[in-house]
Protein backbone atom coordinates (compact mmCIF):
# COMPACT_ATOMS: atom_id res chain seq x y z
CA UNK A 1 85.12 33.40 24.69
CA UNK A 2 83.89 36.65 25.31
CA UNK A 3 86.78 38.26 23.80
CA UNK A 4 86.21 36.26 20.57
CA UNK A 5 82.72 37.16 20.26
CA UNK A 6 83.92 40.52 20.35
CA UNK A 7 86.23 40.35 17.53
CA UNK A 8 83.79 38.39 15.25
CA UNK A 9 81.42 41.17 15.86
CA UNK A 10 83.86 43.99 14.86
CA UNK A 11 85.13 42.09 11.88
CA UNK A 12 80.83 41.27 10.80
CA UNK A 13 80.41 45.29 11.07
CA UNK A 14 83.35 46.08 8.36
CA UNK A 15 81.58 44.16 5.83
CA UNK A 16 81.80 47.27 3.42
CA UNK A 17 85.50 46.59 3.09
CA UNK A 18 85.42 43.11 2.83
CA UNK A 19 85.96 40.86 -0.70
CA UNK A 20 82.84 39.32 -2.16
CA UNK A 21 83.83 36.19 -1.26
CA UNK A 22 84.59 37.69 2.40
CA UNK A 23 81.18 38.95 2.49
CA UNK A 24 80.05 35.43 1.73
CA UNK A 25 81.49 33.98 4.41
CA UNK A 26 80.05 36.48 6.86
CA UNK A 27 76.71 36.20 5.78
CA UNK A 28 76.78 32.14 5.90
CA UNK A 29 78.51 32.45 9.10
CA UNK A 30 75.23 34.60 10.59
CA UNK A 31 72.95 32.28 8.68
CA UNK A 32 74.19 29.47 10.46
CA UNK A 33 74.54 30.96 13.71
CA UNK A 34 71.35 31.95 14.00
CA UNK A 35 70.31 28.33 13.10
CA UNK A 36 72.11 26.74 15.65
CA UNK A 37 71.18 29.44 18.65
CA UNK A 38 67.14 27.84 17.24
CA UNK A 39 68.01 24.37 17.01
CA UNK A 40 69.80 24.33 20.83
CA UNK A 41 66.88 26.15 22.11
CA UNK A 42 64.69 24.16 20.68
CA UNK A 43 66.76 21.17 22.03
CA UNK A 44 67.33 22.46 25.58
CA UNK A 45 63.64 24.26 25.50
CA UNK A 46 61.25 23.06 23.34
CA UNK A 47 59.41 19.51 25.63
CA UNK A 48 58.78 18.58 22.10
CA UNK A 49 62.25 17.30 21.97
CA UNK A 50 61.77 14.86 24.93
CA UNK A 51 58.94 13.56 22.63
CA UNK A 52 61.32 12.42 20.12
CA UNK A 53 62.50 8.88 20.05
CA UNK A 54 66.28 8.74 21.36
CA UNK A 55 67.61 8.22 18.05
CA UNK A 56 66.20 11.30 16.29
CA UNK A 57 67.08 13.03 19.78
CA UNK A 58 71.11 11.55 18.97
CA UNK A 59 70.67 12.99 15.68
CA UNK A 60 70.19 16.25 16.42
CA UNK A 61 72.25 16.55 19.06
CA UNK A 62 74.67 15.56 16.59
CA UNK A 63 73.52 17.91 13.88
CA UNK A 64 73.82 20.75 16.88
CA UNK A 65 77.73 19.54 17.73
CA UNK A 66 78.65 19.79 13.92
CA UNK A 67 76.59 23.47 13.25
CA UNK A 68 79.40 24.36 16.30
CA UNK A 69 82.22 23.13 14.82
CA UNK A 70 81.61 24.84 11.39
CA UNK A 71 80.73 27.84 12.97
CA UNK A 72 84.02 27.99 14.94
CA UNK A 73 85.75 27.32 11.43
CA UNK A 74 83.88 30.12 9.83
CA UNK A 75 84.66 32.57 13.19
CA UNK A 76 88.41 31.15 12.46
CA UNK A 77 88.22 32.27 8.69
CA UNK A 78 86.64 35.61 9.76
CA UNK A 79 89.56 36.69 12.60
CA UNK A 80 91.72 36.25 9.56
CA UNK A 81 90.36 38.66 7.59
């Protein structure tokens, strides 16, 4: 995992010699990170979230899995370029 961070991180730094559409992907790929590093701390963190009916508590634990599993396709598309 480590390793993988790594690589993401090395290929985020080239930017400058990236396509446009490249750069794109990058930039929605940090946007979205950094959205779901907030929403899991405010899920593990926050005693808000206890507050929450289960439901809405389901929901954005489900929102959470899915931000994960695009960002894993966007790290996937990234390594590639």
């Amino acid at each position: 995992m480590e390793n993988k961070q790594i690589q993401i991180k090395k290929k985020m730094e080239q930017t400058v010699n990236l396509q446009t559409h490249q750069q794109r992907v990058v930039e929605e790929y940090k946007e979205l990170k950094d959205k779901t590093t907030k929403l899991r701390a405010f899920i593990l963190d926050n005693p808000i979230y206890l507050s929450l009916d289960k439901v809405e508590q389901e929901d954005m634990q489900k929102q959470y899995d899915a931000m994960c599993i695009y960002c894993d396709a966007l790290e996937s598309r990234i390594k590639r370029f």
